[in-house]
Protein backbone atom coordinates (compact mmCIF):
# COMPACT_ATOMS: atom_id res chain seq x y z
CA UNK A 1 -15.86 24.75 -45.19
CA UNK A 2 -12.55 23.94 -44.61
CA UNK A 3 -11.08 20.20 -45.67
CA UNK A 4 -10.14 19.47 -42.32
CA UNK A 5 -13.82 20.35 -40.81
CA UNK A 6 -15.16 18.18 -43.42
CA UNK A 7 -12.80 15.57 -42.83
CA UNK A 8 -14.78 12.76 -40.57
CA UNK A 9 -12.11 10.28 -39.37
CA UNK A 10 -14.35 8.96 -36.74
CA UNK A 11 -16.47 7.63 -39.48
CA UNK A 12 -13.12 6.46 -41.78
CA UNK A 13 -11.94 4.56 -38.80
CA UNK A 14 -15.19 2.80 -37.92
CA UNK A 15 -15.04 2.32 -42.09
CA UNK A 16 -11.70 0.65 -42.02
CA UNK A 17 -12.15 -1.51 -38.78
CA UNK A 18 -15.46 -2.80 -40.61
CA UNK A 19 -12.94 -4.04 -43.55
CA UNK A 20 -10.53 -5.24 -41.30
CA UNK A 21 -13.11 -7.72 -39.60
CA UNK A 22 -14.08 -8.75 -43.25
CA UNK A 23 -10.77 -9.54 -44.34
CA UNK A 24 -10.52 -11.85 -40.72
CA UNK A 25 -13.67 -13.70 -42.09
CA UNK A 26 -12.43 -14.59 -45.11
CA UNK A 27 -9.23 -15.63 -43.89
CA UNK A 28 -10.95 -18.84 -43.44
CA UNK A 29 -12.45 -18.73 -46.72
CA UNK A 30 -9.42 -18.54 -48.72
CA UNK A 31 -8.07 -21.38 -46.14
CA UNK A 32 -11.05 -23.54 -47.03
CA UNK A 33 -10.46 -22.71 -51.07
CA UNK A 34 -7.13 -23.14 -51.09
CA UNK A 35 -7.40 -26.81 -49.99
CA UNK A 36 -10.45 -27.58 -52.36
CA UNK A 37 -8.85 -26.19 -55.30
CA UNK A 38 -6.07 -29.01 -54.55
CA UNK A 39 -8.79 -31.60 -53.91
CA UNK A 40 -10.27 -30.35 -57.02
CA UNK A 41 -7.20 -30.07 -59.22
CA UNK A 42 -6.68 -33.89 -58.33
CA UNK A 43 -9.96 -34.46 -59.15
CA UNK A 44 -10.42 -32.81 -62.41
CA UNK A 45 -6.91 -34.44 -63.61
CA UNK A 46 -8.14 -37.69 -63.08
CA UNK A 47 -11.14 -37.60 -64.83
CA UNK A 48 -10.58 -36.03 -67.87
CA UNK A 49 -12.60 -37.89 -69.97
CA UNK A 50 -16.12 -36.45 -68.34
CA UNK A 51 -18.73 -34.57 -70.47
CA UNK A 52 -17.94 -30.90 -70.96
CA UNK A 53 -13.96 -31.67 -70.45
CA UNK A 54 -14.27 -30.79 -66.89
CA UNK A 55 -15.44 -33.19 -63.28
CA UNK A 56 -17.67 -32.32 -60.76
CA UNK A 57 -17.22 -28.87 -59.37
CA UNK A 58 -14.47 -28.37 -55.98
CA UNK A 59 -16.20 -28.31 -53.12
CA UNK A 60 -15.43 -25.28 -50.84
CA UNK A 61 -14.81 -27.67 -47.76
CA UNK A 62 -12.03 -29.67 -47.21
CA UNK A 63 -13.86 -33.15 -48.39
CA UNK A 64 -11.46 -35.74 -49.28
CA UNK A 65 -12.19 -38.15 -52.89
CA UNK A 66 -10.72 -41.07 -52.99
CA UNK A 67 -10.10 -44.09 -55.22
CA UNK A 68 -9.98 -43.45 -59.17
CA UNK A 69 -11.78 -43.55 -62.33
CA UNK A 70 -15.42 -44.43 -61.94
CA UNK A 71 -14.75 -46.06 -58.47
CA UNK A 72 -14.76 -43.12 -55.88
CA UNK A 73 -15.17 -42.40 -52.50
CA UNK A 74 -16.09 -38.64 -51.14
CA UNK A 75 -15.57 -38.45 -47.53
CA UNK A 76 -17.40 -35.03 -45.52
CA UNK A 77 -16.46 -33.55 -42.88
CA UNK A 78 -19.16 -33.58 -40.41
CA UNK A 79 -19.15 -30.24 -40.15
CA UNK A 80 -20.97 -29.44 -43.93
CA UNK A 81 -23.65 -30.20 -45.63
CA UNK A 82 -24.06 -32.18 -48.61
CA UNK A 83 -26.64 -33.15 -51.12
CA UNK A 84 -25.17 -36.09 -53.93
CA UNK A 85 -27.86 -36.68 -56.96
CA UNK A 86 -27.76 -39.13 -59.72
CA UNK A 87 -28.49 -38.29 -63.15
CA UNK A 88 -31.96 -40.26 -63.68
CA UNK A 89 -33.09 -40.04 -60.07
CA UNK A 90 -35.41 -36.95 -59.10
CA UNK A 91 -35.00 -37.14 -55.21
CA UNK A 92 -31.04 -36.72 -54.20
CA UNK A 93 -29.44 -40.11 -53.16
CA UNK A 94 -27.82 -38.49 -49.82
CA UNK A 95 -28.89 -35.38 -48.32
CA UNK A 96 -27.81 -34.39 -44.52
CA UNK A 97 -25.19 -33.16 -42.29
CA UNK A 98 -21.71 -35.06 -42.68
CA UNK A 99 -22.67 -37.73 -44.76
CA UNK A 100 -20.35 -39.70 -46.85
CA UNK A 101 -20.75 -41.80 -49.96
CA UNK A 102 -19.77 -43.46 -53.09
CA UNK A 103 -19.32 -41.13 -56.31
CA UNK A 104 -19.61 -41.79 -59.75
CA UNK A 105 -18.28 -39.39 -62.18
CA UNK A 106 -20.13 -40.01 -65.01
CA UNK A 107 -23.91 -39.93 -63.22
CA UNK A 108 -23.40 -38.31 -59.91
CA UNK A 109 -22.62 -34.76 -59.04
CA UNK A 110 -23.00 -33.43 -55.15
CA UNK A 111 -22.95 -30.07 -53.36
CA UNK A 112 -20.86 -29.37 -50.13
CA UNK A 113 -21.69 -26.38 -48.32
CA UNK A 114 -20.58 -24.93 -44.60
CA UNK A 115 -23.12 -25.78 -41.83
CA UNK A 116 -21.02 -23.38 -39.91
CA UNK A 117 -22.53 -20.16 -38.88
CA UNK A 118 -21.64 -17.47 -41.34
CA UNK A 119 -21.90 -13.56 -40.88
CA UNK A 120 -22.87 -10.69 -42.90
CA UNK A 121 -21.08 -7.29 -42.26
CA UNK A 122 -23.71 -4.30 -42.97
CA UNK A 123 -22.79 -0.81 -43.98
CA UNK A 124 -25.47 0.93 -44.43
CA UNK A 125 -25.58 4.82 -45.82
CA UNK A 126 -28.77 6.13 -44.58
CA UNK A 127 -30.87 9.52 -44.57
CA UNK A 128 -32.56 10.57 -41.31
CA UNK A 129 -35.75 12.37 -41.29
CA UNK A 130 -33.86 15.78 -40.78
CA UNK A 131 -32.73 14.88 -44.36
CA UNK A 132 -28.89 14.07 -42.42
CA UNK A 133 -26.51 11.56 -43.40
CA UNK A 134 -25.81 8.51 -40.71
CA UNK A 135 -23.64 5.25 -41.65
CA UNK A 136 -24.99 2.58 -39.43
CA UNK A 137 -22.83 -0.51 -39.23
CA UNK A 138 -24.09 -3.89 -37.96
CA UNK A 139 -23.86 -7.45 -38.49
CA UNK A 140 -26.01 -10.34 -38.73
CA UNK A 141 -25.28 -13.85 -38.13
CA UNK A 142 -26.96 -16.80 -39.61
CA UNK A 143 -26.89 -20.69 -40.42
CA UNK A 144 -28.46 -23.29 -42.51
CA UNK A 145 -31.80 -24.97 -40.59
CA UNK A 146 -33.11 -26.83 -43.23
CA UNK A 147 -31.01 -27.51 -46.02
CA UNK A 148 -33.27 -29.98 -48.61
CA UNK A 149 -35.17 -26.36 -48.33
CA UNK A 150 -32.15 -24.38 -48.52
CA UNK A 151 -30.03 -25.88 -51.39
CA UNK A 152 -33.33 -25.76 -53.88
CA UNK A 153 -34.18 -22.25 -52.53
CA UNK A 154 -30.74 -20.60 -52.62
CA UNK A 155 -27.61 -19.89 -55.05
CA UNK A 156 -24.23 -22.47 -53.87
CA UNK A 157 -23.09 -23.04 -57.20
CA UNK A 158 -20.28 -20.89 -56.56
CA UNK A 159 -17.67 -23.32 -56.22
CA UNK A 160 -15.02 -21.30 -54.47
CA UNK A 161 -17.39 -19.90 -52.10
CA UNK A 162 -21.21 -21.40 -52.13
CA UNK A 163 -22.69 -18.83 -49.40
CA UNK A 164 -21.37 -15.87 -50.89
CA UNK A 165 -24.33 -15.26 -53.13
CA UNK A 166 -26.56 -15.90 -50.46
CA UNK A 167 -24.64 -13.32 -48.21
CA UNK A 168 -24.34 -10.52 -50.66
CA UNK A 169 -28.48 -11.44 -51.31
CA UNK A 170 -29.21 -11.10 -47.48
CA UNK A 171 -26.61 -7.96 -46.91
CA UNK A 172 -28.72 -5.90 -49.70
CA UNK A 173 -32.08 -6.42 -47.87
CA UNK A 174 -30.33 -5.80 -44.70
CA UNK A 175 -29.69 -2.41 -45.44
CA UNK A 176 -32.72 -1.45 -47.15
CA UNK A 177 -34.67 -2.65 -44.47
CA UNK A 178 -31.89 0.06 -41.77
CA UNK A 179 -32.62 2.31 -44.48
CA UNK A 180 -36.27 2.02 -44.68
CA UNK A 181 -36.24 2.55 -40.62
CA UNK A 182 -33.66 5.25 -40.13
CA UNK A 183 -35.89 7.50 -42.84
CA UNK A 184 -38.43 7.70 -40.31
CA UNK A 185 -36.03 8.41 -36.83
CA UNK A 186 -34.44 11.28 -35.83
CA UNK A 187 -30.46 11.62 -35.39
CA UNK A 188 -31.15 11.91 -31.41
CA UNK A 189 -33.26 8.42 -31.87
CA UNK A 190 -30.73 6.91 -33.97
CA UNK A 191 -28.05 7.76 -31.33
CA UNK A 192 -30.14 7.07 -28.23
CA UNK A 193 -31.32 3.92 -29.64
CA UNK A 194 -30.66 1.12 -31.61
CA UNK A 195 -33.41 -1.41 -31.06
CA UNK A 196 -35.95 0.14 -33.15
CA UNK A 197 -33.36 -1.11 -36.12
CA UNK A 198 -33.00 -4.11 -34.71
CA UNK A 199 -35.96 -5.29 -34.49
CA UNK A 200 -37.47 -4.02 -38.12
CA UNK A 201 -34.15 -5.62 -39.28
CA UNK A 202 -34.21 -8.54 -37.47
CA UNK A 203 -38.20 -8.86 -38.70
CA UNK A 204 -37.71 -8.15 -42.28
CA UNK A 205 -35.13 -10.60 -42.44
CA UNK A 206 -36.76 -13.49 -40.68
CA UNK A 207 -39.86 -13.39 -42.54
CA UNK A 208 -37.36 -13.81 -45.78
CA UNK A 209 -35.23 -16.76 -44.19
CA UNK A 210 -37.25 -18.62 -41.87
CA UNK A 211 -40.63 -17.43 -43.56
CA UNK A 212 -44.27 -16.86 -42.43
CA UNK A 213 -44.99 -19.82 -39.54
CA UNK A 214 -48.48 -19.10 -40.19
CA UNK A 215 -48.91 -20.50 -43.36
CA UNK A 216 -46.47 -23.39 -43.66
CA UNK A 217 -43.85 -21.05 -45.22
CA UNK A 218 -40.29 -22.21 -44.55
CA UNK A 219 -38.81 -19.14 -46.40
CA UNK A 220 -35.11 -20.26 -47.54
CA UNK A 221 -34.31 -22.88 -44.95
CA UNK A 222 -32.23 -20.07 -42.89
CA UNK A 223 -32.33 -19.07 -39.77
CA UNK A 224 -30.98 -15.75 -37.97
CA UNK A 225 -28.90 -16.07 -34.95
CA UNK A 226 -28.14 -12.74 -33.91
CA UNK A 227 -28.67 -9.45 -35.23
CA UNK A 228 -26.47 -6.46 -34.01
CA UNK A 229 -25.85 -3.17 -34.52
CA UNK A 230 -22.81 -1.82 -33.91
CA UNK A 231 -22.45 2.14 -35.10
CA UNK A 232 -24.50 5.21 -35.86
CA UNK A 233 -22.05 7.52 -37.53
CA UNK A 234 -23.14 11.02 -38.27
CA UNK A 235 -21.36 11.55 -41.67
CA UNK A 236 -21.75 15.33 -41.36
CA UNK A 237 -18.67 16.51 -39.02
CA UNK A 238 -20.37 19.88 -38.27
CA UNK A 239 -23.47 18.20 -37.29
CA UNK A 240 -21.23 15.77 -35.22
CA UNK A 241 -19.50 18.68 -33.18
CA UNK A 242 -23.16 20.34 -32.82
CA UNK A 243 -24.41 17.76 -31.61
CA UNK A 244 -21.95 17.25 -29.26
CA UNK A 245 -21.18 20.62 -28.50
CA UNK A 246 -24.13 20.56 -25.31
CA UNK A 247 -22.97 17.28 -24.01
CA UNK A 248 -19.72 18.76 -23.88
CA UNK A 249 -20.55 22.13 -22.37
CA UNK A 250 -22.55 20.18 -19.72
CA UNK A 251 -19.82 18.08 -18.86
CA UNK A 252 -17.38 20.61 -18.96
CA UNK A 253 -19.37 22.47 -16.32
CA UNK A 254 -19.66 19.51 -14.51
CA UNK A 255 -16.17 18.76 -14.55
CA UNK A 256 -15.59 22.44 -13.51
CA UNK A 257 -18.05 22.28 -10.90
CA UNK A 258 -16.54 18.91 -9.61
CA UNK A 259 -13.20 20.40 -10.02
CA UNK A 260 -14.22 23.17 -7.35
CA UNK A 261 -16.03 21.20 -5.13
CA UNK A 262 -12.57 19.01 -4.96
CA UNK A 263 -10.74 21.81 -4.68
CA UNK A 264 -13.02 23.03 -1.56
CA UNK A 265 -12.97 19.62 -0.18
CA UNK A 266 -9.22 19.99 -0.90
CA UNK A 267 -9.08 23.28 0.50
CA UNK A 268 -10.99 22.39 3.81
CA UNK A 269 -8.85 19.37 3.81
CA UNK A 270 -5.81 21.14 3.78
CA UNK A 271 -7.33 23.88 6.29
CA UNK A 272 -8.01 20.52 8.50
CA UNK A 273 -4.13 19.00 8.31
CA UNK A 274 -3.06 22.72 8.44
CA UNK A 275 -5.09 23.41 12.17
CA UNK A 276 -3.91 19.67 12.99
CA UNK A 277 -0.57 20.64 12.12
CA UNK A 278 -0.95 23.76 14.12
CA UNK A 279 -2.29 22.31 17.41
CA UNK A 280 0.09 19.57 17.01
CA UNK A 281 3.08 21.97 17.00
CA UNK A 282 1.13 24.14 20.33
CA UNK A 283 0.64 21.17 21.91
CA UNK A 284 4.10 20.20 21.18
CA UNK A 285 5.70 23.59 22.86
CA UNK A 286 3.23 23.70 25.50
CA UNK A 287 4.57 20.05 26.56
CA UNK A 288 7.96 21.41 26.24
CA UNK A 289 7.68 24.53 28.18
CA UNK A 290 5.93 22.41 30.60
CA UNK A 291 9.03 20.04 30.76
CA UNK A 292 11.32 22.47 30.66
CA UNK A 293 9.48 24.12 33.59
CA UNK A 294 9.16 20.86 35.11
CA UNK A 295 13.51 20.45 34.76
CA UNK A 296 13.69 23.60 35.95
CA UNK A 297 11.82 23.38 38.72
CA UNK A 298 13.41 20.06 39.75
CA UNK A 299 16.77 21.88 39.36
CA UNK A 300 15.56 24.61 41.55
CA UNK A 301 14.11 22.49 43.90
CA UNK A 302 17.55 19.97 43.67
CA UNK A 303 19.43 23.14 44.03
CA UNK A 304 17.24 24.63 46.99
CA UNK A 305 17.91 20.98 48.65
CA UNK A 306 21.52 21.70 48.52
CA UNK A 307 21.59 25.12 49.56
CA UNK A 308 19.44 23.99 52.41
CA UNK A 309 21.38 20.82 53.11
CA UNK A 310 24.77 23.34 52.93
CA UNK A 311 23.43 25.73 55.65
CA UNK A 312 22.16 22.77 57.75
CA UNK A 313 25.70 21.34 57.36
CA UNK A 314 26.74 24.66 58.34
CA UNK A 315 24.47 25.05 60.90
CA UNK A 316 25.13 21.66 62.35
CA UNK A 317 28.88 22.02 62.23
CA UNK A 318 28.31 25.65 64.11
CA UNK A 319 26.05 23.84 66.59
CA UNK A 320 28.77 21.54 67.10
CA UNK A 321 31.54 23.96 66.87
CA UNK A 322 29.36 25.70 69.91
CA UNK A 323 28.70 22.38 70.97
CA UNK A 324 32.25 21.58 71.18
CA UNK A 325 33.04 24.98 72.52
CA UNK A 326 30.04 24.10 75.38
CA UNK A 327 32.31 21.22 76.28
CA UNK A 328 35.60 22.76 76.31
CA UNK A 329 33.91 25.34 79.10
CA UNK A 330 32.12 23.48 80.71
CA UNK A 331 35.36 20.57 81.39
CA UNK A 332 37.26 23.62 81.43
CA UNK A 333 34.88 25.17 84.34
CA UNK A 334 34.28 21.54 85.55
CA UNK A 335 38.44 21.35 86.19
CA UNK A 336 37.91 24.75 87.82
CA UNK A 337 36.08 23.90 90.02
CA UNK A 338 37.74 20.61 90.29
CA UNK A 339 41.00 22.38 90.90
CA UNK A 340 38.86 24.83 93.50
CA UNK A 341 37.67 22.33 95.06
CA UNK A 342 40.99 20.32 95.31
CA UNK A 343 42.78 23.93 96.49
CA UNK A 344 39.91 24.40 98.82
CA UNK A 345 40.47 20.48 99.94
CA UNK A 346 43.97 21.24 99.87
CA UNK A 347 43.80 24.33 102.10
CA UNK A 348 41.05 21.99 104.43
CA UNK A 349 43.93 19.62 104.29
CA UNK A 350 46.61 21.77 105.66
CA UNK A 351 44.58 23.79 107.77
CA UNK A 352 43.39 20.69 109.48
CA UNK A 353 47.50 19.35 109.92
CA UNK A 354 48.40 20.01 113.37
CA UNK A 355 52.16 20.42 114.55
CA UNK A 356 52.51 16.85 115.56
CA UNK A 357 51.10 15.24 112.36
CA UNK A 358 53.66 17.53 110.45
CA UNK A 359 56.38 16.61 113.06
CA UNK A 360 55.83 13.25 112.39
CA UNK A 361 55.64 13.42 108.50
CA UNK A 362 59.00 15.22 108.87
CA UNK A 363 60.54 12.65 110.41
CA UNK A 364 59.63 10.14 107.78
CA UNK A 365 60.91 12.32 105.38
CA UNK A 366 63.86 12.88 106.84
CA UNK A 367 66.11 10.15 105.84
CA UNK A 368 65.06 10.61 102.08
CA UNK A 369 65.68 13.97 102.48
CA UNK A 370 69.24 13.36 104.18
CA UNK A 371 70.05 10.93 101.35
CA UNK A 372 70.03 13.29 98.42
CA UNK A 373 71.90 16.27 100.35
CA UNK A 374 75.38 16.46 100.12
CA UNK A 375 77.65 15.12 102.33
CA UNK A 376 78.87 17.78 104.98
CA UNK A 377 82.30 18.36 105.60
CA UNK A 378 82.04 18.98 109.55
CA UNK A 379 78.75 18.09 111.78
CA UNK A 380 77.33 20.34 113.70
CA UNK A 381 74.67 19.96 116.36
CA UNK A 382 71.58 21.94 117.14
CA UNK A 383 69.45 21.16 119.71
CA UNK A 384 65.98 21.82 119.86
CA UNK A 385 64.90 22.32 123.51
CA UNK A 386 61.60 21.38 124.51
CA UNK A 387 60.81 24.68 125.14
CA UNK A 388 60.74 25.25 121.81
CA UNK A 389 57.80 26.52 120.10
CA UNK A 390 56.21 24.07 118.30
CA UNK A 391 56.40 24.29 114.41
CA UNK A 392 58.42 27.93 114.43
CA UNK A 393 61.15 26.10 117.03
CA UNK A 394 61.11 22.99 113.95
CA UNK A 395 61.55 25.00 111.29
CA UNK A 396 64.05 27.12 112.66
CA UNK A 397 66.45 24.20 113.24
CA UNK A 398 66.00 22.98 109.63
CA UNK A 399 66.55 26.16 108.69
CA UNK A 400 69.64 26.47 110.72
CA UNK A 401 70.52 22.68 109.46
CA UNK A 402 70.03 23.54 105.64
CA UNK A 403 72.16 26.64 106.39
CA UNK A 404 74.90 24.39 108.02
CA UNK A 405 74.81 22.47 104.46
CA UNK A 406 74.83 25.41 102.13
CA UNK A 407 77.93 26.97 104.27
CA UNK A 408 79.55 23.49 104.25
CA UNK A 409 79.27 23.27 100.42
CA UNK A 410 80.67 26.52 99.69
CA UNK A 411 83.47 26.29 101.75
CA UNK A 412 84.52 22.60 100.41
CA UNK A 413 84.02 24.30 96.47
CA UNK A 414 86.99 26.78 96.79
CA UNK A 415 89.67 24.31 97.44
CA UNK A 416 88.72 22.04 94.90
């Protein structure tokens, strides 16, 4: 097998992220130390006169001594523990939560320890019954319930860090006991499910720190608070991709089964806009052929209304052109017979003039008549008998009369 199939870097980063939440815990450790090994440097140079050339030991909380020599004060934070004992005295002279006192260097000696709740980070390497290789990580989380039990039952003397004995104590018989349980599972169970652990952890470990509440047993003044576990790593990389080899296929024909049944959806989908697209467009022409059939039937119609309007213009100016023509004919036949009737009334007229009457109208006339003729040069008289016959006798002497004149003025012409 080949370095990079054997190479697990799931597992080395679940590995390092485990160290890198370690090295956030005990960021606050090396806080807490740094400012007790300043309380405790103070301390020590002040009283260097105690037995075994050294003072009481730092305490790993930032407690404050005060006043010098034999005369001191130690002031506790109230969130730590502390037990102060006098040499002579069997029972401890203060013993809670926060509690402050007087301290003498040459009798007394105390213990500060974090009431805080502290965590253990688990690692565990186990086997599974398939005789495969699984790194469970977890944590547990746990504080101090009963600490007059706790401080006899447990190692603090570590000055720069009084739980860390206790936690490395409590992390070794937290993996034995994932150990102990993950012999016995499968790889499927240990990957399916992680209570199983949990509880036989979470058992194991309460029975150590709280103890047995059947028989009075108050274990080591502990108590858990939580119990988790985080990872089951296969360690194996081929056993890994095995194992996930069927997941993946299945959801690799899922997600090619999804992938078609989007695409059909897709496809319909795009079927459905295409059809709506398509109607839309028919629709579209069939409302513009209609309009355009409509405009051209309006223009048809508009120009039928003026062709028809032109020949009834036509019409109507032949009608009156006829019209017109009517009245020219008939004034023209009405002056006709206007002028027939006034010849016929004419003709009535002088038929129905007898001699006299025209004798008489002569006579009237006469002197206009005489007034535009020309002078005459001699006078000459014609007489008209009386037996002379009527009209023919009358206009025979104005005949002979006019003659007179006409001979008169032609012979007066030459000698002028």
């Amino acid at each position: 097998m080949s370095h990079a199939a054997s190479h697990n870097s799931y597992m080395e980063q679940a590995i390092e992220d485990q160290a890198r939440l370690e090295r956030d815990l005990n960021q606050r450790c090396r806080k807490a130390i740094a400012v007790s090994g300043i309380v405790s440097s103070e301390a020590s140079g002040a009283d260097d006169g105690l037995a075994g050339g050294g003072g009481p030991p730092g305490p790993a909380v930032a407690c404050r001594i005060t006043g010098f020599w034999r005369w001191k004060n130690v002031v506790v934070p109230p969130n730590a523990w502390v037990v102060h004992t006098r040499r002579g005295c069997a029972d401890p002279l203060h013993c809670g939560l926060g509690v402050s006192f007087r301290f003498d260097p040459w009798t007394d000696a105390f213990l500060v320890v974090p009431a805080a709740m502290q965590t253990i980070l688990i690692n565990a390497r186990c086997i599974t019954k398939e005789r495969q290789g699984v790194l469970v990580q977890g944590y547990v989380q746990w504080i101090i319930e009963d600490f007059p039990t706790a401080y006899r039952t447990c190692d603090f003397a570590d000055s720069q860090d009084p739980t860390r004995l206790v936690t490395i104590q409590l992390r070794e018989q937290a993996e034995a006991a994932i150990k102990d349980k993950v012999a016995t599972l499968s790889i499927d169970e240990v990957l399916a499910d992680k209570q199983p652990i949990v509880q036989e952890l979470t058992g194991r470990l309460r029975a150590v720190m709280e103890g047995q509440a059947g028989d009075g047993d108050r274990g080591l003044g502990l108590r858990i608070v939580t119990v988790q576990i985080k990872e089951a790593i296969v360690s194996s990389p081929s056993v890994w991709e095995m194992l996930q080899r069927p997941f993946r296929a299945e959801r690799s024909k899922e997600a090619r089964l999804a992938e078609l049944a989007s695409q059909a959806v897709v496809g319909a989908k795009e079927a459905q806009a295409a059809a709506a697209v398509f109607d839309r467009e028919q629709a579209e022409r069939i409302r513009r052929s209609e309009v355009e059939a409509g405009t051209l039937a309006a223009t048809l119609a508009h120009e039928r209304e003026k062709v028809l309007r032109a020949a009834e213009m036509d019409q109507l100016r032949v009608e009156r052109d006829l019209a017109q023509e009517d009245l020219r004919r008939a004034a023209a036949h009405r002056w006709t017979e206007r002028a027939l009737v006034l010849d016929a009334e004419r003709g009535r007229i002088e038929n129905a003039i007898t001699p006299e009457a025209l004798q008489a109208a002569l006579v009237r006339s006469l002197p206009e008549i005489a007034s535009r003729l020309p002078r005459p040069l001699e006078s000459r008289t014609i007489s008209i008998g009386p037996g002379a016959d009527g009209i023919g006798s009358l206009v025979g002497g104005l005949a002979a009369v006019i003659d007179t004149f006409k001979s008169s003025s032609g012979a007066k012409a030459p000698a002028s």
